[in-house]
PDB file of N, CA and C in Angstrom:
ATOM      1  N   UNK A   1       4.187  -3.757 -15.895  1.00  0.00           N
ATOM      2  CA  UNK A   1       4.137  -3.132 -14.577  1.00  0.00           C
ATOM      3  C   UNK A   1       5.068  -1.921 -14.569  1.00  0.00           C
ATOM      4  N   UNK A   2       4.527  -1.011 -13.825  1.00  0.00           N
ATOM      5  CA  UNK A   2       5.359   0.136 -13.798  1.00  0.00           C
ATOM      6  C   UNK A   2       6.355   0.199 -11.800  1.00  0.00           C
ATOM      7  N   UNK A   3       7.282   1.019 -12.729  1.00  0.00           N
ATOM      8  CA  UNK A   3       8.091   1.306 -11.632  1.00  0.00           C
ATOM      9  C   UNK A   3       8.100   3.053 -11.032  1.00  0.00           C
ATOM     10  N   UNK A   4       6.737   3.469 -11.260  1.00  0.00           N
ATOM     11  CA  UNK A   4       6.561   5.028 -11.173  1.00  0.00           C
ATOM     12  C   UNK A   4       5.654   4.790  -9.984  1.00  0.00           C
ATOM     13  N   UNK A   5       6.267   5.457  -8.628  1.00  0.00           N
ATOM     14  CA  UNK A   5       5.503   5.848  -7.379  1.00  0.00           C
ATOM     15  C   UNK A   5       5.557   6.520  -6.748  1.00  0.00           C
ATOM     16  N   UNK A   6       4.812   6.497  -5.870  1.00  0.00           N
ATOM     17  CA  UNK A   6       4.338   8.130  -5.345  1.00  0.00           C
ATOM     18  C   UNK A   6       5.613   9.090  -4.804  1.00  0.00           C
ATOM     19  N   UNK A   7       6.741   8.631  -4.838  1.00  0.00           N
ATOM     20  CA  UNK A   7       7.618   9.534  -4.101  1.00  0.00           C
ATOM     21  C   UNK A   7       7.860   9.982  -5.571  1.00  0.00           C
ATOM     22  N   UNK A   8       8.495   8.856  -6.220  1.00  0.00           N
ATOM     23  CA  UNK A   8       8.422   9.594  -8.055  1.00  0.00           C
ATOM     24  C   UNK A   8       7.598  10.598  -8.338  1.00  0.00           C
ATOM     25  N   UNK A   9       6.590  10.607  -7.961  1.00  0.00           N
ATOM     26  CA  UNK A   9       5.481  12.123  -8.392  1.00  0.00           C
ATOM     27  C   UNK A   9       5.804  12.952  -7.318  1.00  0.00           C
ATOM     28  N   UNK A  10       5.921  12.635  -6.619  1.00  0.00           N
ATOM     29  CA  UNK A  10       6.176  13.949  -5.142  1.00  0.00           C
ATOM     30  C   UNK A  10       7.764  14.567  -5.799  1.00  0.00           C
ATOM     31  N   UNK A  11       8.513  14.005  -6.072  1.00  0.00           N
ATOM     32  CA  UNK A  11       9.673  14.588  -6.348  1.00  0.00           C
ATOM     33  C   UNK A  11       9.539  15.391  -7.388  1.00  0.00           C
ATOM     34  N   UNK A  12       8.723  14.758  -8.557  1.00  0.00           N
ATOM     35  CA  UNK A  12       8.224  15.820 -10.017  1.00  0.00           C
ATOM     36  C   UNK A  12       7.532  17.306  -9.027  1.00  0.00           C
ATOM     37  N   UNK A  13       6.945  16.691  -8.353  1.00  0.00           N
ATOM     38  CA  UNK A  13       5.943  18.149  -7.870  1.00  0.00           C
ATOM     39  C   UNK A  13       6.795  18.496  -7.528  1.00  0.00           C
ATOM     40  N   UNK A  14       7.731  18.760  -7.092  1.00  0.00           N
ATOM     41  CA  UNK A  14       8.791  19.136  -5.905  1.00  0.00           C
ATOM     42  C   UNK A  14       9.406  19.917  -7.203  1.00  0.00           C
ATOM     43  N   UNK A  15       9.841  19.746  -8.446  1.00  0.00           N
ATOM     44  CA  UNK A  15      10.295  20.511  -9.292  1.00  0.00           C
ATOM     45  C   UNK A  15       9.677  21.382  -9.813  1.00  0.00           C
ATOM     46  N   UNK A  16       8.644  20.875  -9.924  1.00  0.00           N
ATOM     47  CA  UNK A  16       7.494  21.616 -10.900  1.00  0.00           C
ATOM     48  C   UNK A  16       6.893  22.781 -10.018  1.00  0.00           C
ATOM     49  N   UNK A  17       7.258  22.558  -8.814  1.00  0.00           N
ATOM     50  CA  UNK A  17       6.399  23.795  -7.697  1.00  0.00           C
ATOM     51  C   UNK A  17       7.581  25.023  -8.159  1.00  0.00           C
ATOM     52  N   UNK A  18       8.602  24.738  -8.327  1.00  0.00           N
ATOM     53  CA  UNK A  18       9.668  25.671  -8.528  1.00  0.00           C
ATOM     54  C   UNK A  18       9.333  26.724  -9.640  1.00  0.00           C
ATOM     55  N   UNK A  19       8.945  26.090 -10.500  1.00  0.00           N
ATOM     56  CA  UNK A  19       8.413  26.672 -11.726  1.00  0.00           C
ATOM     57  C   UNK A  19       7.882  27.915 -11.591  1.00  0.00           C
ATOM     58  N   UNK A  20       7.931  28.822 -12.474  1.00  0.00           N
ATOM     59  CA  UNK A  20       6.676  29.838 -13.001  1.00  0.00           C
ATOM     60  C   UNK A  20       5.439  29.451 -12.755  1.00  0.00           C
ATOM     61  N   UNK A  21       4.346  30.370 -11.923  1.00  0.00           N
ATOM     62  CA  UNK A  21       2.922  29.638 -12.054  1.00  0.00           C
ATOM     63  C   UNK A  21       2.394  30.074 -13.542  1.00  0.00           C
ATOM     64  N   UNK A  22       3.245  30.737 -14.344  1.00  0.00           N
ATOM     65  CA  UNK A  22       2.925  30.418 -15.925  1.00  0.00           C
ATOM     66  C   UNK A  22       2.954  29.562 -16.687  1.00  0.00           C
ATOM     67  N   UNK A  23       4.288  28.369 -15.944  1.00  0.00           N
ATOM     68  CA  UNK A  23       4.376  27.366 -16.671  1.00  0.00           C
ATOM     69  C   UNK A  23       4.476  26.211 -16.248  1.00  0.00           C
ATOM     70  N   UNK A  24       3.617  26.434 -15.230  1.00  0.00           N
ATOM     71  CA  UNK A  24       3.188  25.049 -14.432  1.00  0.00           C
ATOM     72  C   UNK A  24       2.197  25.160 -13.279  1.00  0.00           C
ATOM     73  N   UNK A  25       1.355  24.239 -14.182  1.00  0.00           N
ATOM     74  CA  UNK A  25       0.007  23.820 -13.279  1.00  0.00           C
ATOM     75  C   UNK A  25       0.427  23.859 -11.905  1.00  0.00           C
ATOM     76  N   UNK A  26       1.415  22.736 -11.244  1.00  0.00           N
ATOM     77  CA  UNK A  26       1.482  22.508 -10.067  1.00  0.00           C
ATOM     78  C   UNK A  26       2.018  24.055  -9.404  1.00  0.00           C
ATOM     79  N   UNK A  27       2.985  24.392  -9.918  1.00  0.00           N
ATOM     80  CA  UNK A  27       3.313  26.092  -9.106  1.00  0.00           C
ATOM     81  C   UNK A  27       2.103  27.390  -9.029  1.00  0.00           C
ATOM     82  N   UNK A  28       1.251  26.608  -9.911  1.00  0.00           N
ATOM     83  CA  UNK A  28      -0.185  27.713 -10.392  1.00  0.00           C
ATOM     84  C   UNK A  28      -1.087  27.489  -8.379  1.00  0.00           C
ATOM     85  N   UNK A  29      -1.293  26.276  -8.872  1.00  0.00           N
ATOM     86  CA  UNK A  29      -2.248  25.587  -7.425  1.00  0.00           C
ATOM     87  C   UNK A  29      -1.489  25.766  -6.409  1.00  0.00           C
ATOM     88  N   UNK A  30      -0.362  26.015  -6.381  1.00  0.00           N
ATOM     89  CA  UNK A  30       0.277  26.386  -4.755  1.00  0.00           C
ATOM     90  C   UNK A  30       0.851  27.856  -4.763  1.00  0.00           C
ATOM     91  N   UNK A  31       0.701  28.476  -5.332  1.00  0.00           N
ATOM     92  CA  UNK A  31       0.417  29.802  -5.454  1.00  0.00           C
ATOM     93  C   UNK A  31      -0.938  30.351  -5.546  1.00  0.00           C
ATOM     94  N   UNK A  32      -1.624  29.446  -5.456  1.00  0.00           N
ATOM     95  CA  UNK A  32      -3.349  30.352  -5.362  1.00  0.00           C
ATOM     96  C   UNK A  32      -3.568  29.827  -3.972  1.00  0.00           C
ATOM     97  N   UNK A  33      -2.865  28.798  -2.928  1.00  0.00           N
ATOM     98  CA  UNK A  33      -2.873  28.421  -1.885  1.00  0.00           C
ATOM     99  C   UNK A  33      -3.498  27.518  -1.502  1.00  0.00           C
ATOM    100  N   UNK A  34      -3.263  26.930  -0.238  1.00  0.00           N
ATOM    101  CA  UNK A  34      -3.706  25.485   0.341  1.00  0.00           C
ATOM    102  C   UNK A  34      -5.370  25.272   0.432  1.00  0.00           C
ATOM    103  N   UNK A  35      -5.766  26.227   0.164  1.00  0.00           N
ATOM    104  CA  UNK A  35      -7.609  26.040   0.258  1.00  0.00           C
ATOM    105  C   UNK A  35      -7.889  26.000  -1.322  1.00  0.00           C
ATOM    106  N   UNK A  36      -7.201  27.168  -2.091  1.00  0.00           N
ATOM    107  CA  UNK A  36      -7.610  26.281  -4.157  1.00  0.00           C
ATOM    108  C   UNK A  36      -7.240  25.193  -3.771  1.00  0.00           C
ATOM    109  N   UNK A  37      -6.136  24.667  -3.573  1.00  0.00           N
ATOM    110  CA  UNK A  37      -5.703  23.576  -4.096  1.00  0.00           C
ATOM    111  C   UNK A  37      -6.253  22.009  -3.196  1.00  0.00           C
ATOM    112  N   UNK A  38      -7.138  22.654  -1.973  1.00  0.00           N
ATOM    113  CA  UNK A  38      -7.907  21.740  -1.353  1.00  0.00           C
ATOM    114  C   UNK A  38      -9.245  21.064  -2.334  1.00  0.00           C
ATOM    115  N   UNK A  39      -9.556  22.675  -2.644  1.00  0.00           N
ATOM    116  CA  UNK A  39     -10.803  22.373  -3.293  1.00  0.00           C
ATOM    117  C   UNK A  39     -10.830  21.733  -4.875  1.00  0.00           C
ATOM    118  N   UNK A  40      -9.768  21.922  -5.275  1.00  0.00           N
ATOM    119  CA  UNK A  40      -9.254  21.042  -6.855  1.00  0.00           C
ATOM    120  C   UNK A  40      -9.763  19.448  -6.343  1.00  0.00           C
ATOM    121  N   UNK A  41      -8.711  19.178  -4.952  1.00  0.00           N
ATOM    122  CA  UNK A  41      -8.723  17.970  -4.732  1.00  0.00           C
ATOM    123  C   UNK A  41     -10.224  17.585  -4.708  1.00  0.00           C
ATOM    124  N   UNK A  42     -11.017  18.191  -3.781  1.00  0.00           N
ATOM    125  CA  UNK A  42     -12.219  17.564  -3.169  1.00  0.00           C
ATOM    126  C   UNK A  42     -13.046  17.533  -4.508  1.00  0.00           C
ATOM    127  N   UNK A  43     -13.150  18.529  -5.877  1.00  0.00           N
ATOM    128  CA  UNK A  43     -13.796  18.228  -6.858  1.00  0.00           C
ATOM    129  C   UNK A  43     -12.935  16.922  -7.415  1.00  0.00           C
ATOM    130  N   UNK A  44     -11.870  16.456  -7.539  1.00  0.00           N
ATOM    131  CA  UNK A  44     -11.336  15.560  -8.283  1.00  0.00           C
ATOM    132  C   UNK A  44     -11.220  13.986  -7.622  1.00  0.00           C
ATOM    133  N   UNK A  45     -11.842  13.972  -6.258  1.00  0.00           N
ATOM    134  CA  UNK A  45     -12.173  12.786  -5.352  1.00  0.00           C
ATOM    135  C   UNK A  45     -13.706  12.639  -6.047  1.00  0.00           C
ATOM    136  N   UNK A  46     -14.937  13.908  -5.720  1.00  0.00           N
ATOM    137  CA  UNK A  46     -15.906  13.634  -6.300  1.00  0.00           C
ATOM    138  C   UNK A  46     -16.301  12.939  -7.351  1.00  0.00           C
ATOM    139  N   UNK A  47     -15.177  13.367  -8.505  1.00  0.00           N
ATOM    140  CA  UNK A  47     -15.714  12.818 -10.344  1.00  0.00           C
ATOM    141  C   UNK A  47     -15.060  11.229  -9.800  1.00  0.00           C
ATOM    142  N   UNK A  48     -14.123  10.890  -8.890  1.00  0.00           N
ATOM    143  CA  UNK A  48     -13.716   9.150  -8.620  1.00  0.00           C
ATOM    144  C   UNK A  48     -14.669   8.839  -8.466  1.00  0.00           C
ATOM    145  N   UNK A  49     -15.319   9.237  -7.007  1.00  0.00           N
ATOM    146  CA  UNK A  49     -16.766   8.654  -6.587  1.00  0.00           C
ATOM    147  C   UNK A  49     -17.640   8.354  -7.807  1.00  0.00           C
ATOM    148  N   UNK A  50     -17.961   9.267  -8.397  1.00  0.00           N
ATOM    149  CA  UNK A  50     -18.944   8.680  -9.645  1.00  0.00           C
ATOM    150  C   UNK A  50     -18.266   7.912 -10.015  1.00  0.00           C
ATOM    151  N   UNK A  51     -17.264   7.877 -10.799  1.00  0.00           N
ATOM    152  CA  UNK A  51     -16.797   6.899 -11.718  1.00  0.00           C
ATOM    153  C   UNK A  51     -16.759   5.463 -10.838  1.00  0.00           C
ATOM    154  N   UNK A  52     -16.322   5.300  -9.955  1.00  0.00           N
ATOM    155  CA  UNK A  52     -16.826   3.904  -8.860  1.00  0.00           C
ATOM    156  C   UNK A  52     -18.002   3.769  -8.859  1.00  0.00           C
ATOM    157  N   UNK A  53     -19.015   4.525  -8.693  1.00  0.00           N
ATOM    158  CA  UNK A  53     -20.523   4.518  -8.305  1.00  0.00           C
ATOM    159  C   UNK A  53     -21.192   4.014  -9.921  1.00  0.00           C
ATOM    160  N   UNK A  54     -20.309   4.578 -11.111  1.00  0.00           N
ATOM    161  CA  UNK A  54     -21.113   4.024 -12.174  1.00  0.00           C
ATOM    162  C   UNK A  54     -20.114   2.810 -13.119  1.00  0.00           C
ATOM    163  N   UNK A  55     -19.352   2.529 -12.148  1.00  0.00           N
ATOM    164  CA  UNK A  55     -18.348   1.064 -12.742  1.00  0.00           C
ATOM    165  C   UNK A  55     -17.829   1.626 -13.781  1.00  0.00           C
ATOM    166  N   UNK A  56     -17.512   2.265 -13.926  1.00  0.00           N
ATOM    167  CA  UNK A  56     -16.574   3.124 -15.127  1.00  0.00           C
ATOM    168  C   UNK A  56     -15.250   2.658 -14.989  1.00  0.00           C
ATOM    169  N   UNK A  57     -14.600   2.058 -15.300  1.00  0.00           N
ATOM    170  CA  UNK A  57     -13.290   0.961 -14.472  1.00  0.00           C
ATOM    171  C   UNK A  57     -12.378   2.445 -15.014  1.00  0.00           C
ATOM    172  N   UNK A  58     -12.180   2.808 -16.506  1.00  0.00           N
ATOM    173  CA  UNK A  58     -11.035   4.062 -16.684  1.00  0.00           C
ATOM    174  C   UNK A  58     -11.675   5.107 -16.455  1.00  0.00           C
ATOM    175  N   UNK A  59     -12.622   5.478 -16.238  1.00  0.00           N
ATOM    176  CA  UNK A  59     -13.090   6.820 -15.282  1.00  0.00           C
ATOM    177  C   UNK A  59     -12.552   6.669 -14.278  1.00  0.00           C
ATOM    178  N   UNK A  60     -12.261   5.678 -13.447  1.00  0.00           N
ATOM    179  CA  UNK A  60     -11.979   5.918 -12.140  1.00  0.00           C
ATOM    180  C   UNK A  60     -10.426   5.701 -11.906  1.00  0.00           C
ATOM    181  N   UNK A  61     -10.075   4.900 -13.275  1.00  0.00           N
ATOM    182  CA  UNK A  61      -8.752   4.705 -13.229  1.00  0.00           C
ATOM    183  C   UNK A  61      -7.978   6.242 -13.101  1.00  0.00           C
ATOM    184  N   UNK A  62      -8.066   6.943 -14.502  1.00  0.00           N
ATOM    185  CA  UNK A  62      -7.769   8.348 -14.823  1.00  0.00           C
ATOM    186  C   UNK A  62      -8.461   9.496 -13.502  1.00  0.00           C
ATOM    187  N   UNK A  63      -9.511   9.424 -12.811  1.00  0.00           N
ATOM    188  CA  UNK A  63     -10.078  10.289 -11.905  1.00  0.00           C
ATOM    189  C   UNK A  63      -8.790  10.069 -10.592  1.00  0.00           C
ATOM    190  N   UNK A  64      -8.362   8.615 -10.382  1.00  0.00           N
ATOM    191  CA  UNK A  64      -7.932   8.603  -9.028  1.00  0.00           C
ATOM    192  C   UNK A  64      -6.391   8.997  -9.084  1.00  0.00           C
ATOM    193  N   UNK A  65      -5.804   8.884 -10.711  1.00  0.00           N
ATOM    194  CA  UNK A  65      -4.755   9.871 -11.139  1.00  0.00           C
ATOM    195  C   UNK A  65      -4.603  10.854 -10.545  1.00  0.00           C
ATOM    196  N   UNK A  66      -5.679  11.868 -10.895  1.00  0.00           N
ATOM    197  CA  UNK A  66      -6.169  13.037 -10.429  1.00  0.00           C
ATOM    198  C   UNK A  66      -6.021  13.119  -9.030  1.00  0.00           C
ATOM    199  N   UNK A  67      -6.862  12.468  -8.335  1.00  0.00           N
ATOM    200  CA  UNK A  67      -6.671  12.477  -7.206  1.00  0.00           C
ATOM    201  C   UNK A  67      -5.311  12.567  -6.304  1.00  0.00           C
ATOM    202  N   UNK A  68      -4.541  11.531  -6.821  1.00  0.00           N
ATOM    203  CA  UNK A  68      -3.483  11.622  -6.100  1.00  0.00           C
ATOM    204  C   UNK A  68      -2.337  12.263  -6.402  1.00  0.00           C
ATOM    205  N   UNK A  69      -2.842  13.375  -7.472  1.00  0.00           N
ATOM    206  CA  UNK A  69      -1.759  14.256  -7.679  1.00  0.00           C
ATOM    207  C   UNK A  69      -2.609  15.465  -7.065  1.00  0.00           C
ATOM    208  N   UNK A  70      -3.361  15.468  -6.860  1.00  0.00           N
ATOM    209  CA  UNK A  70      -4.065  17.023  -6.289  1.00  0.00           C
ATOM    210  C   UNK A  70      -3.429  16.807  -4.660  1.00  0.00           C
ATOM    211  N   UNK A  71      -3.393  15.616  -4.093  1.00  0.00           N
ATOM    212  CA  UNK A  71      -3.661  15.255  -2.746  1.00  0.00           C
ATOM    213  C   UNK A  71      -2.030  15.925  -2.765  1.00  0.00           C
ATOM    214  N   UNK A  72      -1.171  15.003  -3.630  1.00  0.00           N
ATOM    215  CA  UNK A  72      -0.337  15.539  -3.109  1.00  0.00           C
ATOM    216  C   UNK A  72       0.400  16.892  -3.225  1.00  0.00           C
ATOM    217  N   UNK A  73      -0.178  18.009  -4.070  1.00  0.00           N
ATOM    218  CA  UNK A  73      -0.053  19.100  -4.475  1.00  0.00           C
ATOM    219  C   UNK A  73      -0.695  19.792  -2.933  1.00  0.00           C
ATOM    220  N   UNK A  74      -1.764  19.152  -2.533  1.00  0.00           N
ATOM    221  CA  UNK A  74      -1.954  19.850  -0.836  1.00  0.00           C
ATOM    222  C   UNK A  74      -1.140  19.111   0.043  1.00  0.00           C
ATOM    223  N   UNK A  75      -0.709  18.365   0.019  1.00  0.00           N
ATOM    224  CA  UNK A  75       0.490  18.028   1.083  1.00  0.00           C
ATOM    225  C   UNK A  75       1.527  19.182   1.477  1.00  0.00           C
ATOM    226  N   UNK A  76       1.797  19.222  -0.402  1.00  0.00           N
ATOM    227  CA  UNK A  76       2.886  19.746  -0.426  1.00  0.00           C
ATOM    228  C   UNK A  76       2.955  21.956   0.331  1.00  0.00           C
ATOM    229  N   UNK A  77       1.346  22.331  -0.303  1.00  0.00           N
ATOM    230  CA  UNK A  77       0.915  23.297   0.047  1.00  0.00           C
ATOM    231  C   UNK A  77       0.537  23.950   1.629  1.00  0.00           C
ATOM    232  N   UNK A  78       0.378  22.437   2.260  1.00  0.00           N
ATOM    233  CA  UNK A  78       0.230  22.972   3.566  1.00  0.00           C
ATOM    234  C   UNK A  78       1.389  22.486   4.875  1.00  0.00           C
ATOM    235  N   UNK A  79       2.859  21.950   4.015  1.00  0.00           N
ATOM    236  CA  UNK A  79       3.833  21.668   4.715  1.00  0.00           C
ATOM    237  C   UNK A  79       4.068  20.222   5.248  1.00  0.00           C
ATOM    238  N   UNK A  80       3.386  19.489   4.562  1.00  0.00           N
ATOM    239  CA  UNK A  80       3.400  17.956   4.605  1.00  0.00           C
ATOM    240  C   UNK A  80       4.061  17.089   4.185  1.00  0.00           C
ATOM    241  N   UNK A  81       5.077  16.480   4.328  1.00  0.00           N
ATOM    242  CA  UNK A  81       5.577  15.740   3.545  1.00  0.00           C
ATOM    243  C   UNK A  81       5.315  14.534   3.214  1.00  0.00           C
ATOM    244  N   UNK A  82       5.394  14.092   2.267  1.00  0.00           N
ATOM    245  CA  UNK A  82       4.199  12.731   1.944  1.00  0.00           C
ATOM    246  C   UNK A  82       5.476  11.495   2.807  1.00  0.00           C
ATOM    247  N   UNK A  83       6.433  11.226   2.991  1.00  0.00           N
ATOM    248  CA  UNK A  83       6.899  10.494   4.327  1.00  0.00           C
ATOM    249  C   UNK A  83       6.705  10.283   5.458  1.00  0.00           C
ATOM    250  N   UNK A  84       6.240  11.506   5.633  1.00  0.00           N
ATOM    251  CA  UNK A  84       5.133  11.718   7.181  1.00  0.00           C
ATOM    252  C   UNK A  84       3.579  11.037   7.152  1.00  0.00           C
ATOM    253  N   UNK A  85       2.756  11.086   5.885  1.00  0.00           N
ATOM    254  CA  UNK A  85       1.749  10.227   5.127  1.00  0.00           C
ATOM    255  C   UNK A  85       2.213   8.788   5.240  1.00  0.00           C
ATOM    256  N   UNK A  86       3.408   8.337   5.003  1.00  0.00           N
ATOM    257  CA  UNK A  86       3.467   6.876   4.579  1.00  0.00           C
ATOM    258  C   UNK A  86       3.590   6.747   5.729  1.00  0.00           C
ATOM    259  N   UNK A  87       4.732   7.594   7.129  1.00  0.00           N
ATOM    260  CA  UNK A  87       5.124   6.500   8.402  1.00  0.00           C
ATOM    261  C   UNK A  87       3.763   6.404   9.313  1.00  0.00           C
ATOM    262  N   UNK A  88       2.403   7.151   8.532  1.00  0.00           N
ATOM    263  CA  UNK A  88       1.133   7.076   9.301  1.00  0.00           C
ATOM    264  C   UNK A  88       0.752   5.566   8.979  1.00  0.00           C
ATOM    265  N   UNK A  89       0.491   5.731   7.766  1.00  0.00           N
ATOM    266  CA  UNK A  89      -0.180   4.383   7.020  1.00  0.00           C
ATOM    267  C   UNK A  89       0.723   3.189   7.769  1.00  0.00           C
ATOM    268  N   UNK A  90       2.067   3.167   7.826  1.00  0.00           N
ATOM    269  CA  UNK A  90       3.075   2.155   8.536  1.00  0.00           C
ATOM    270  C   UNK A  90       2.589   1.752   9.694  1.00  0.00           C
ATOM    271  N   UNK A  91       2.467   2.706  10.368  1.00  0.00           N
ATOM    272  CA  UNK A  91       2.308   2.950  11.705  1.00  0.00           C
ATOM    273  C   UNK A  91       0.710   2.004  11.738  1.00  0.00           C
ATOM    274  N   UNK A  92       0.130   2.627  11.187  1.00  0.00           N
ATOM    275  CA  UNK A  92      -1.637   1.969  10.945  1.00  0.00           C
ATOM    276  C   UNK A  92      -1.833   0.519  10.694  1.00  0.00           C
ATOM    277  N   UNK A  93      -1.060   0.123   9.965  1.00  0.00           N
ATOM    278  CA  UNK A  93      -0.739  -1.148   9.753  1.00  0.00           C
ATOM    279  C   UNK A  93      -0.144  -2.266  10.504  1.00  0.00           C
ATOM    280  N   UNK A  94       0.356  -1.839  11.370  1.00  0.00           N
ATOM    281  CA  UNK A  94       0.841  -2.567  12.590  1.00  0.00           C
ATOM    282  C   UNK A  94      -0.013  -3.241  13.471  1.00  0.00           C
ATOM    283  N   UNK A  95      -1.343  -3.211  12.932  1.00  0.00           N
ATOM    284  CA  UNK A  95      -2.775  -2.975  13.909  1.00  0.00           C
ATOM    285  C   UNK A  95      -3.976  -3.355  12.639  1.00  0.00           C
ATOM    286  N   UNK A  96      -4.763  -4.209  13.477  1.00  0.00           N
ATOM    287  CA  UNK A  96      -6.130  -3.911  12.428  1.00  0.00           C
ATOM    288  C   UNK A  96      -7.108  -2.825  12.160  1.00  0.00           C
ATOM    289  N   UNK A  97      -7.211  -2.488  11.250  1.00  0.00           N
ATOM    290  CA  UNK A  97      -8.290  -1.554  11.216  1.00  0.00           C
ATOM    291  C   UNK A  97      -8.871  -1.303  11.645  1.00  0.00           C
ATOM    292  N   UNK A  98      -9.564  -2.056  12.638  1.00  0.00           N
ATOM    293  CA  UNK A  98     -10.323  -2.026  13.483  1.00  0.00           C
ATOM    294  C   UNK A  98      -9.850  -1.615  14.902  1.00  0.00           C
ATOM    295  N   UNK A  99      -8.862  -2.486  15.210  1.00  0.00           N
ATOM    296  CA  UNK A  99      -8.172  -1.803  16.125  1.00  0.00           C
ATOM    297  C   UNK A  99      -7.759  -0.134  16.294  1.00  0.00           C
ATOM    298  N   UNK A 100      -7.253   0.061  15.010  1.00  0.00           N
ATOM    299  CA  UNK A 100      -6.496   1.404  14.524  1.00  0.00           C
ATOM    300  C   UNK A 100      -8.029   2.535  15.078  1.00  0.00           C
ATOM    301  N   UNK A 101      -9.023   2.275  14.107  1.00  0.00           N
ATOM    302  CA  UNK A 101      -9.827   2.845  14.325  1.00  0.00           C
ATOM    303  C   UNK A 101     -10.348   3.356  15.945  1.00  0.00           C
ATOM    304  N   UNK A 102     -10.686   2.170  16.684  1.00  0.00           N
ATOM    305  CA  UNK A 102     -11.036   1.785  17.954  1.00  0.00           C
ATOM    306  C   UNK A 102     -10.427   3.179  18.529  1.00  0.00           C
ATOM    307  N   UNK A 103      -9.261   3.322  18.537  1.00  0.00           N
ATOM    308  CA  UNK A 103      -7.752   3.924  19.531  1.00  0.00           C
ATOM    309  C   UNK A 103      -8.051   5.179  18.969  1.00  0.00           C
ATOM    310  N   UNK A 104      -8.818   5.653  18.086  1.00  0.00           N
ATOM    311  CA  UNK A 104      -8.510   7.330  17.709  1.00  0.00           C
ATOM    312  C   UNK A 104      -9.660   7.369  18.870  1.00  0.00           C
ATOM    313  N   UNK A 105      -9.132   9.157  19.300  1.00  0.00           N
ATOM    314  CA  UNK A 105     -10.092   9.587  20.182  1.00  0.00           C
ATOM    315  C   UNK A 105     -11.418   9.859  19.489  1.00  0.00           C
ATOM    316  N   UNK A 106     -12.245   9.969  20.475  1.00  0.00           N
ATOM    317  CA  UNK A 106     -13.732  10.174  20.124  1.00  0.00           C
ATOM    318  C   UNK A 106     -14.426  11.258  20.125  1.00  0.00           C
ATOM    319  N   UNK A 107     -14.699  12.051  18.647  1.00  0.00           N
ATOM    320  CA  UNK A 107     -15.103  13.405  19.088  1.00  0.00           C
ATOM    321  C   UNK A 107     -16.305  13.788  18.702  1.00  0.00           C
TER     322      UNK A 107
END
């Protein structure tokens, strides 16, 4: 079992944004701005979907990698802090899903 989580990667990004966008991916994608680095994400949710859709257990393992480092590379791009992400999910949890759901407005 590992002891590597998501604040662990948010903090790497958090260095790595510092970087040269020569010498780092993550400073590359937040220097081309919050819409590249939307659209990285939304292609790198897509290749999950397949890989779920065709039981690919490490396709989807390695895709949702992806995922949640793109996600949080737009967090980070559009002023989000992924603490503000977790006290949602907290917050959500206090409640059933159903409930949670119920209570958002209706648009």
């Amino acid at each position: 079992m590992t002891d590597f989580t998501l604040d662990k990667l948010d903090a790497f990004l958090a260095e790595r944004a510092k970087a040269s966008p020569e010498e780092s991916y993550t400073a590359k994608l937040i220097a081309k701005g919050q819409a590249h680095a939307a659209k990285k994400l939304g292609e790198e949710a897509v290749e999950a979907v397949i890989a779920a859709v065709e039981k690919d257990r490490r396709g989807l393992m390695m895709e949702s990698a992806d995922v949640l480092y793109h996600l949080l590379v737009v967090l980070r791009a559009g002023g989000v802090p992924l603490q503000d992400v977790m006290a949602e999910l907290e917050r959500r949890t206090a409640q059933s899903g159903l409930q949670e759901k119920a209570s958002r407005p209706q648009g």
